[in-house]
PDB file of N, CA and C in Angstrom:
ATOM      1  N   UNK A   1    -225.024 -26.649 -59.704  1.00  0.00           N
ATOM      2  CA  UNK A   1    -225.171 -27.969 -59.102  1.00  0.00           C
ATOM      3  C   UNK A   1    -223.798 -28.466 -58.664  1.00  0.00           C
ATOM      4  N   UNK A   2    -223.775 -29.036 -57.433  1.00  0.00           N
ATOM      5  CA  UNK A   2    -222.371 -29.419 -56.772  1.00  0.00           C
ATOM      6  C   UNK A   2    -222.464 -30.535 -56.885  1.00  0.00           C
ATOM      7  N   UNK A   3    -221.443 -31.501 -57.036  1.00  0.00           N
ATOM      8  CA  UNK A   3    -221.384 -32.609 -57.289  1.00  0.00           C
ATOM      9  C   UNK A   3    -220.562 -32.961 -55.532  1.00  0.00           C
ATOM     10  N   UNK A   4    -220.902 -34.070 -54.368  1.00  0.00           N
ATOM     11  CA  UNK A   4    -220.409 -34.379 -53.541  1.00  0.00           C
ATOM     12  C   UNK A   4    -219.878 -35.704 -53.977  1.00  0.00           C
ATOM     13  N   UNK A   5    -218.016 -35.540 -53.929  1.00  0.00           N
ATOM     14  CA  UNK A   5    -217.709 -36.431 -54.274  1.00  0.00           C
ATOM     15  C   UNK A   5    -217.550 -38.119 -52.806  1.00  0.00           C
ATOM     16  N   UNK A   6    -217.001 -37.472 -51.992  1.00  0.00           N
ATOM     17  CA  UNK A   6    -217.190 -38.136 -50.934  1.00  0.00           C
ATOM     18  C   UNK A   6    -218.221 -38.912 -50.815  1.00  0.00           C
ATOM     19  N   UNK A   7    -219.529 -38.544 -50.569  1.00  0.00           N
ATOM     20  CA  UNK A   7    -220.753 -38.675 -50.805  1.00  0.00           C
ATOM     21  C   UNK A   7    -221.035 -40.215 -51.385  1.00  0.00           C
ATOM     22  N   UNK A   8    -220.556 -39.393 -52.269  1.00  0.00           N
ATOM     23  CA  UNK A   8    -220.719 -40.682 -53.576  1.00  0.00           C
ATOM     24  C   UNK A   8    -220.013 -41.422 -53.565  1.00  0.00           C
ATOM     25  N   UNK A   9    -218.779 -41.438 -53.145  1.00  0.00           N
ATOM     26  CA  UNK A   9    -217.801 -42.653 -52.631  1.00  0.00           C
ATOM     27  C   UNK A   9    -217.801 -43.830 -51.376  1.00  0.00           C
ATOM     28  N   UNK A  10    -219.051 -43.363 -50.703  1.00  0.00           N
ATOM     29  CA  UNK A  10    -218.950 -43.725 -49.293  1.00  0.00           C
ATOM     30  C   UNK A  10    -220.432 -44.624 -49.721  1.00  0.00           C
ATOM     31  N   UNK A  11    -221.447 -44.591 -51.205  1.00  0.00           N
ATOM     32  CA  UNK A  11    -222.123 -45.216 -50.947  1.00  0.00           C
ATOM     33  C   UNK A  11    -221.580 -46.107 -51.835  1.00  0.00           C
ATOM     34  N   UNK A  12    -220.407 -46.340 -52.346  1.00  0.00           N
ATOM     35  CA  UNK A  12    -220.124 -47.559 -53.517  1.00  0.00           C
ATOM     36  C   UNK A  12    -219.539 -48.437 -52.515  1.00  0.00           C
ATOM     37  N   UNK A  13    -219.114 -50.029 -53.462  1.00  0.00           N
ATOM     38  CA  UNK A  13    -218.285 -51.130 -53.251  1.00  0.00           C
ATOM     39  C   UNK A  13    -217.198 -50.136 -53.656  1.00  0.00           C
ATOM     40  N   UNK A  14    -216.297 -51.638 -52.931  1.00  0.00           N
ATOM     41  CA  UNK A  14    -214.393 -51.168 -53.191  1.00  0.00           C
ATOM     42  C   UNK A  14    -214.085 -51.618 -54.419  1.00  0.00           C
ATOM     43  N   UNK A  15    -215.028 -52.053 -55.096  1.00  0.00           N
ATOM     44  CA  UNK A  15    -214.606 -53.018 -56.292  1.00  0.00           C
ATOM     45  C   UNK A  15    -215.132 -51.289 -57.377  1.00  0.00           C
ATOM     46  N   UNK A  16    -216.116 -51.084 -57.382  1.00  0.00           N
ATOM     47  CA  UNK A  16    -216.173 -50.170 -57.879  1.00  0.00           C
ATOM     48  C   UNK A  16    -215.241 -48.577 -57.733  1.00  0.00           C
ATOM     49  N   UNK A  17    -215.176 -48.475 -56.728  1.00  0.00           N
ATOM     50  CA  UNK A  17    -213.683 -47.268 -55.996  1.00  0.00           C
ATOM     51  C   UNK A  17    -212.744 -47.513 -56.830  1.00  0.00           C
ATOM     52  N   UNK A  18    -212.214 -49.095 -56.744  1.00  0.00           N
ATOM     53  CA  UNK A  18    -210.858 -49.323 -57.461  1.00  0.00           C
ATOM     54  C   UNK A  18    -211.302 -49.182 -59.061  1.00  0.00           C
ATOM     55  N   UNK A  19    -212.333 -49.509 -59.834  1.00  0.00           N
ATOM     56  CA  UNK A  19    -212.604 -49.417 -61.246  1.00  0.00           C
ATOM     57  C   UNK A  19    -212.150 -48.177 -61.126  1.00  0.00           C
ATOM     58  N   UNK A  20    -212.802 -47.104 -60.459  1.00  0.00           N
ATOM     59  CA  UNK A  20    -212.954 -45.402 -61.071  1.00  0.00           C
ATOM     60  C   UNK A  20    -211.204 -44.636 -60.567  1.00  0.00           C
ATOM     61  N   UNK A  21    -210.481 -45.438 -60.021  1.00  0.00           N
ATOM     62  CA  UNK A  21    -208.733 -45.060 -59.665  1.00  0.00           C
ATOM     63  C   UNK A  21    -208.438 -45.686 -60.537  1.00  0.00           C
ATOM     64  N   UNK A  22    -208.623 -47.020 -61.231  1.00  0.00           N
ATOM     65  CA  UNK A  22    -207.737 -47.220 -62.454  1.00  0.00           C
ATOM     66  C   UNK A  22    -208.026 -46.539 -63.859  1.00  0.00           C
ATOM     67  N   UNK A  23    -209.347 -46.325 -63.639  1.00  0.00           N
ATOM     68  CA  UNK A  23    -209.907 -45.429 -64.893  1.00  0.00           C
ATOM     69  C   UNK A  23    -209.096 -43.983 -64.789  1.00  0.00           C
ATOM     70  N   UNK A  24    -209.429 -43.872 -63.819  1.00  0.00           N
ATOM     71  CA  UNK A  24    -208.838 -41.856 -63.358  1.00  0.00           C
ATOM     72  C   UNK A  24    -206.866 -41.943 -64.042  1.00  0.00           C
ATOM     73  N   UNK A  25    -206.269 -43.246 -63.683  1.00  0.00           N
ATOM     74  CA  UNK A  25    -204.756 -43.152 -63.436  1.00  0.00           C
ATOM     75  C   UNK A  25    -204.663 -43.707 -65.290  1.00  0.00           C
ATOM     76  N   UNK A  26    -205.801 -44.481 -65.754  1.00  0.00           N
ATOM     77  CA  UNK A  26    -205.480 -44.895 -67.794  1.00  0.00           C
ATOM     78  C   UNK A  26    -205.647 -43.469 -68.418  1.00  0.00           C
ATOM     79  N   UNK A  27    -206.412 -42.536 -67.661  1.00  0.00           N
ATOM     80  CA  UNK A  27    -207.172 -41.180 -68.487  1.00  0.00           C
ATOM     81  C   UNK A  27    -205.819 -40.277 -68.385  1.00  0.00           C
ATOM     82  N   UNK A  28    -204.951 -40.294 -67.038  1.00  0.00           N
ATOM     83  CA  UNK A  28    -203.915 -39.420 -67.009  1.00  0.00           C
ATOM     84  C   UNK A  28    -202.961 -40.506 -67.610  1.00  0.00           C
ATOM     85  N   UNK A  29    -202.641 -41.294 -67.664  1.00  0.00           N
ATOM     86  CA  UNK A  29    -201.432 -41.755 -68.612  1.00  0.00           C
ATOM     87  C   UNK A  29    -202.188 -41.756 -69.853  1.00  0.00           C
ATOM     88  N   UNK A  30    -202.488 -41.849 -70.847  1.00  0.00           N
ATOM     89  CA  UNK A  30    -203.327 -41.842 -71.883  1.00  0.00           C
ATOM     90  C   UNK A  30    -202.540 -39.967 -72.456  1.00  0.00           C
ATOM     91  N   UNK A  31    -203.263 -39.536 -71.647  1.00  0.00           N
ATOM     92  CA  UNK A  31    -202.891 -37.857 -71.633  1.00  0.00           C
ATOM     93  C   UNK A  31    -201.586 -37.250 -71.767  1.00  0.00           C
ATOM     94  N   UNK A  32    -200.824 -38.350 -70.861  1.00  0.00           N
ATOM     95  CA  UNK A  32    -198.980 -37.422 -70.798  1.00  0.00           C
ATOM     96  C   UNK A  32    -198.991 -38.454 -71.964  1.00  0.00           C
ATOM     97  N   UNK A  33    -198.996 -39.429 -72.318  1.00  0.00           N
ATOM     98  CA  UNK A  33    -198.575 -40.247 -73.509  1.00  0.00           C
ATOM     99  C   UNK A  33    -199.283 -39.505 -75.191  1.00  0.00           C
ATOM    100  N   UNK A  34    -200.058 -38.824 -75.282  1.00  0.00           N
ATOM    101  CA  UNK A  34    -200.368 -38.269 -75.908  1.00  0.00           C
ATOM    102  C   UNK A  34    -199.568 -36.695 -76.615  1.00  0.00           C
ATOM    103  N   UNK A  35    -198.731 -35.990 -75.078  1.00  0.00           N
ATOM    104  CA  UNK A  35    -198.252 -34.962 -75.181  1.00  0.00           C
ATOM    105  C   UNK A  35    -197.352 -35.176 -75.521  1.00  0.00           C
ATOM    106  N   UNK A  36    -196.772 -36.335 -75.313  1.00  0.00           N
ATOM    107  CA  UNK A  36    -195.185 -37.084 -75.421  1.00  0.00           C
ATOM    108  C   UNK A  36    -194.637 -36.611 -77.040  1.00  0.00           C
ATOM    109  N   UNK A  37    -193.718 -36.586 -77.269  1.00  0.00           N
ATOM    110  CA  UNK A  37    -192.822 -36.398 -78.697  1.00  0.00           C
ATOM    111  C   UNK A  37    -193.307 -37.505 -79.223  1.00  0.00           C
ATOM    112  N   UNK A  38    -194.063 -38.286 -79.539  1.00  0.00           N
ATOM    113  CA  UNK A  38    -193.643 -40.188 -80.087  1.00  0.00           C
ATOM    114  C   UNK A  38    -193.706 -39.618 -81.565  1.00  0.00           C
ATOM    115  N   UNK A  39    -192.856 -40.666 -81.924  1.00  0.00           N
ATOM    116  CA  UNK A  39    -192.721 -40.827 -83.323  1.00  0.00           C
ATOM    117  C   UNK A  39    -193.826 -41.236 -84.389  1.00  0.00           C
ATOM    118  N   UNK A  40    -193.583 -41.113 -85.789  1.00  0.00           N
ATOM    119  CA  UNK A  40    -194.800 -41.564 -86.441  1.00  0.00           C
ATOM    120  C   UNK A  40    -194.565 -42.612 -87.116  1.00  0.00           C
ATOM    121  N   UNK A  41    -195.295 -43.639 -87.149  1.00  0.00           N
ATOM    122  CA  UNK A  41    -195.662 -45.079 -87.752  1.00  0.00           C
ATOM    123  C   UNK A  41    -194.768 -45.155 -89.271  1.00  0.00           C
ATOM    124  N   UNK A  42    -193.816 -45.941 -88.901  1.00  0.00           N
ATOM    125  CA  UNK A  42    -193.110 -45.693 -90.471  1.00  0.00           C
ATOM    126  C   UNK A  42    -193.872 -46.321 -91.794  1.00  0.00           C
ATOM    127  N   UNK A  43    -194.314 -47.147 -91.004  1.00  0.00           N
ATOM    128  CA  UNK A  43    -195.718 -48.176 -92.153  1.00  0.00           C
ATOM    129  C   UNK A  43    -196.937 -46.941 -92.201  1.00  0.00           C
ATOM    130  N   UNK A  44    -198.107 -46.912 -91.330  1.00  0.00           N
ATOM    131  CA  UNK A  44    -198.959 -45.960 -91.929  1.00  0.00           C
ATOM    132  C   UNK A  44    -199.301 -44.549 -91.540  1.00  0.00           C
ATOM    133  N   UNK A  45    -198.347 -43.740 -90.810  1.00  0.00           N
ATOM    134  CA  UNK A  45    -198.222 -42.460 -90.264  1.00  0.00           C
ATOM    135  C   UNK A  45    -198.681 -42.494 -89.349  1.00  0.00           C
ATOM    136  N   UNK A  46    -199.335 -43.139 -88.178  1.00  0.00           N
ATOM    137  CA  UNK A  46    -200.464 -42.921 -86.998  1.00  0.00           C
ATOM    138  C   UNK A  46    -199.164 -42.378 -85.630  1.00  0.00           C
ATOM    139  N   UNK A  47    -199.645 -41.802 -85.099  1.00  0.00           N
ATOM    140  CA  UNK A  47    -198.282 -41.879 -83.537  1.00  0.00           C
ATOM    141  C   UNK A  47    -198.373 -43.060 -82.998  1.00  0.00           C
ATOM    142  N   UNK A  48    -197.292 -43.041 -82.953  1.00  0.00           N
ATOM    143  CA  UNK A  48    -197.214 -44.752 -82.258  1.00  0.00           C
ATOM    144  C   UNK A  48    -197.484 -44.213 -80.874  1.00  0.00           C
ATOM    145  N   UNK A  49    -197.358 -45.342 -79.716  1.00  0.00           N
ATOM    146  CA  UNK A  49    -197.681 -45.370 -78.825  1.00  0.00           C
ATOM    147  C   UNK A  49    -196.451 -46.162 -77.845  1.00  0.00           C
ATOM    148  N   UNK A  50    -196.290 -45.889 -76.298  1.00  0.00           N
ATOM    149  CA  UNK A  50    -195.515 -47.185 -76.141  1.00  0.00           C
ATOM    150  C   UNK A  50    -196.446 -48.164 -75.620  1.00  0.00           C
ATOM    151  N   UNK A  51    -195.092 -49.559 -75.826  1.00  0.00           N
ATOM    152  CA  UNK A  51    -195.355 -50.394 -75.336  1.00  0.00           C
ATOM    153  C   UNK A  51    -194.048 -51.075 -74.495  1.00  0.00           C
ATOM    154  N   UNK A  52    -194.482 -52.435 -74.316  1.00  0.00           N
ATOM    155  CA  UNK A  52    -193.466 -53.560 -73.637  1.00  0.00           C
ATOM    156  C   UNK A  52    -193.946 -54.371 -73.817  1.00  0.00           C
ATOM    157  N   UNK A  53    -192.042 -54.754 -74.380  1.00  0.00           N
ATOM    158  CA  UNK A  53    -192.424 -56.757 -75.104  1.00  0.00           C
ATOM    159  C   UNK A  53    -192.787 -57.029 -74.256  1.00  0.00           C
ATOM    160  N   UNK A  54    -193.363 -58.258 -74.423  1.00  0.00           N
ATOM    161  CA  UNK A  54    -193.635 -59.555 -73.804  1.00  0.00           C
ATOM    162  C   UNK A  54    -193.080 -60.657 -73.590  1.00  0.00           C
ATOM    163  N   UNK A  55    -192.101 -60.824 -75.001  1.00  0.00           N
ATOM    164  CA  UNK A  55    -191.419 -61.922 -75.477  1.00  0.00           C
ATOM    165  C   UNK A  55    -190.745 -61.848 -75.849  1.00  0.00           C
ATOM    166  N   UNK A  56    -189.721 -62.633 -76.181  1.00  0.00           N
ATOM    167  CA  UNK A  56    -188.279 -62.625 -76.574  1.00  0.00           C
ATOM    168  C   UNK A  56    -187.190 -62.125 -75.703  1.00  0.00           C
ATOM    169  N   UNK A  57    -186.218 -61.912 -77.079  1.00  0.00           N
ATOM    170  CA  UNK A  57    -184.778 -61.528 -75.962  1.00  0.00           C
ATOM    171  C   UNK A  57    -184.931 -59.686 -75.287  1.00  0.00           C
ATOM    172  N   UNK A  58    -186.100 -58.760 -75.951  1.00  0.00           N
ATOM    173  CA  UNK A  58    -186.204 -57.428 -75.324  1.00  0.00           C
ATOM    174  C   UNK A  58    -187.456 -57.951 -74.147  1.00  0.00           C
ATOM    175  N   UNK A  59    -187.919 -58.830 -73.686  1.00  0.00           N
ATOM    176  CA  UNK A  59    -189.300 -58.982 -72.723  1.00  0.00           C
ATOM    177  C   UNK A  59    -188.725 -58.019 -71.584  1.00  0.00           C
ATOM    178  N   UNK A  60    -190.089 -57.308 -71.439  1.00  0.00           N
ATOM    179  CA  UNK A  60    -189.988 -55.727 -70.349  1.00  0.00           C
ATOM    180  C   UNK A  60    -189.105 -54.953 -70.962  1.00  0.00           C
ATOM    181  N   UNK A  61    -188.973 -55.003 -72.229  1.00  0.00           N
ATOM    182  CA  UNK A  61    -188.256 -53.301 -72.367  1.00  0.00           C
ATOM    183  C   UNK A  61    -189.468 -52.748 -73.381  1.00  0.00           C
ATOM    184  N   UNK A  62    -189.686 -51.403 -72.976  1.00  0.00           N
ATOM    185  CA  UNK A  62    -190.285 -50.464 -73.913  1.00  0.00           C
ATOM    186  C   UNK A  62    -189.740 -50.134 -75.624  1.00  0.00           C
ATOM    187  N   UNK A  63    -190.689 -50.049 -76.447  1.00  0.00           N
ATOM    188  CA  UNK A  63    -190.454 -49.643 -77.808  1.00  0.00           C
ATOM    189  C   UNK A  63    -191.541 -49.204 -77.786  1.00  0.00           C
ATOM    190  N   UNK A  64    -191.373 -48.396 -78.985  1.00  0.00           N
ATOM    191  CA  UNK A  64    -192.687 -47.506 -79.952  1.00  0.00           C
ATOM    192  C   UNK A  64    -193.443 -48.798 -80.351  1.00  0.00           C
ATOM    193  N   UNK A  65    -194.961 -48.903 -80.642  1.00  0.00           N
ATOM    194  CA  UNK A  65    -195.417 -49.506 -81.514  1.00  0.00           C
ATOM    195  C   UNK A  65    -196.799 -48.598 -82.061  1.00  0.00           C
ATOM    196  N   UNK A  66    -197.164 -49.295 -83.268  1.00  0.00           N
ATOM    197  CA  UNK A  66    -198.227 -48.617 -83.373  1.00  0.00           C
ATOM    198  C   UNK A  66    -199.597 -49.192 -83.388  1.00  0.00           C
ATOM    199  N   UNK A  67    -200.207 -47.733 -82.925  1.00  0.00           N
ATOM    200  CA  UNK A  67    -201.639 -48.381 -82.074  1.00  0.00           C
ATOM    201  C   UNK A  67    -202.590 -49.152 -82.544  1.00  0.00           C
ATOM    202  N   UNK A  68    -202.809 -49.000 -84.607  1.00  0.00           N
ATOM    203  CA  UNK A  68    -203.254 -49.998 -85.275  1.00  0.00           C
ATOM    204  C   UNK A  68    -202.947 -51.034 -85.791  1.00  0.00           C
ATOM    205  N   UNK A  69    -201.884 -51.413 -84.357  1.00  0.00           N
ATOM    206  CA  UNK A  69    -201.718 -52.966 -84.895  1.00  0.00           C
ATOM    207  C   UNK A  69    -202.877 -53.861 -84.833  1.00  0.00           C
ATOM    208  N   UNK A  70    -203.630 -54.114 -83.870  1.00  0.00           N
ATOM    209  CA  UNK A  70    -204.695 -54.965 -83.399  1.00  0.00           C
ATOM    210  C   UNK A  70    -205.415 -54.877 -84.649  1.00  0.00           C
ATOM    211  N   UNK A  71    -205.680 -53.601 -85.053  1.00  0.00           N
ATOM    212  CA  UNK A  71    -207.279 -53.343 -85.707  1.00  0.00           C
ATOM    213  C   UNK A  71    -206.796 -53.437 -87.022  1.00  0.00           C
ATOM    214  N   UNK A  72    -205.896 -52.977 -87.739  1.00  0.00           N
ATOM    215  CA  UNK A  72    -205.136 -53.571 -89.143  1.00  0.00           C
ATOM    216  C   UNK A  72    -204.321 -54.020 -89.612  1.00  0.00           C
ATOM    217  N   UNK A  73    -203.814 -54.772 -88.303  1.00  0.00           N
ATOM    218  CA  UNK A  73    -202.496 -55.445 -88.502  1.00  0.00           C
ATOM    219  C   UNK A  73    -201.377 -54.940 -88.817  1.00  0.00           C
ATOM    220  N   UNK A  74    -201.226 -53.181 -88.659  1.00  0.00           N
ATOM    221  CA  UNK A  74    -200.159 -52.902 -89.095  1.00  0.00           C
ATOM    222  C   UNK A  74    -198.243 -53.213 -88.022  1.00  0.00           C
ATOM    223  N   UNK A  75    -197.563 -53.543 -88.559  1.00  0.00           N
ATOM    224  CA  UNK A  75    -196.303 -54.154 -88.071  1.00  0.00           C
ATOM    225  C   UNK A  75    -195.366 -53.246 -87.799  1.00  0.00           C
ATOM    226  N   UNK A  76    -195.586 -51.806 -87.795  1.00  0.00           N
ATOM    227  CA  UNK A  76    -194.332 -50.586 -87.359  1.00  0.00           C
ATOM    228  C   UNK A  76    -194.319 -50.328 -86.453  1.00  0.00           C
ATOM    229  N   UNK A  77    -192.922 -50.673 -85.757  1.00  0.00           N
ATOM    230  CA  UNK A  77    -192.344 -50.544 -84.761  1.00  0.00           C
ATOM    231  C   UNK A  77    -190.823 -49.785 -84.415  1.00  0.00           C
ATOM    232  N   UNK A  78    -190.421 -49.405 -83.750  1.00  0.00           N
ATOM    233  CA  UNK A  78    -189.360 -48.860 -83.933  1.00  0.00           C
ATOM    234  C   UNK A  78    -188.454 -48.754 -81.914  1.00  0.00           C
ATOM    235  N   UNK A  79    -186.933 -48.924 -81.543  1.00  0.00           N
ATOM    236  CA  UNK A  79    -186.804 -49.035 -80.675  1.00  0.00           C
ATOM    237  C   UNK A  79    -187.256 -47.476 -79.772  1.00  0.00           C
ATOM    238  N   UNK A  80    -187.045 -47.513 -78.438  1.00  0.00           N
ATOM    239  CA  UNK A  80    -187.156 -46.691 -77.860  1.00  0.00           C
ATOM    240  C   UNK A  80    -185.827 -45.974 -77.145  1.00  0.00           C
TER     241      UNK A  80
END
């Protein structure tokens, strides 16, 4: 079974086109960020991940953080 991708692009919205290019471009960064060396969570071992402050005196610079901050509050971070 062939899948026509064209096809299938030509009968969507642009709103939907652009969902499935930002999805396609999170799945490949997701991927090289995965292969990446990152370090491990000095609080609970997980690979950190990057990020960029938001706030303060580093806002827009990248550091490690780790990815269960949201979900357990964990606080390890480390510079980049």
């Amino acid at each position: 079974m062939e899948f026509d991708v064209v096809g299938f692009l030509a009968g969507q919205s642009l709103i939907v086109i652009a969902g499935l290019g930002i999805a396609f471009l999170l799945l490949v960064f997701n991927k090289a960020r995965l292969k990446s060396k990152a370090p491990k969570c000095p609080k609970c071992g997980l690979t950190m991940v990057t990020r960029i402050a938001s706030k303060g005196k580093h806002e827009g610079k990248p550091f490690w953080g780790c990815p269960n901050h949201l979900k357990n509050g964990c606080t390890g971070f480390r510079k980049k």
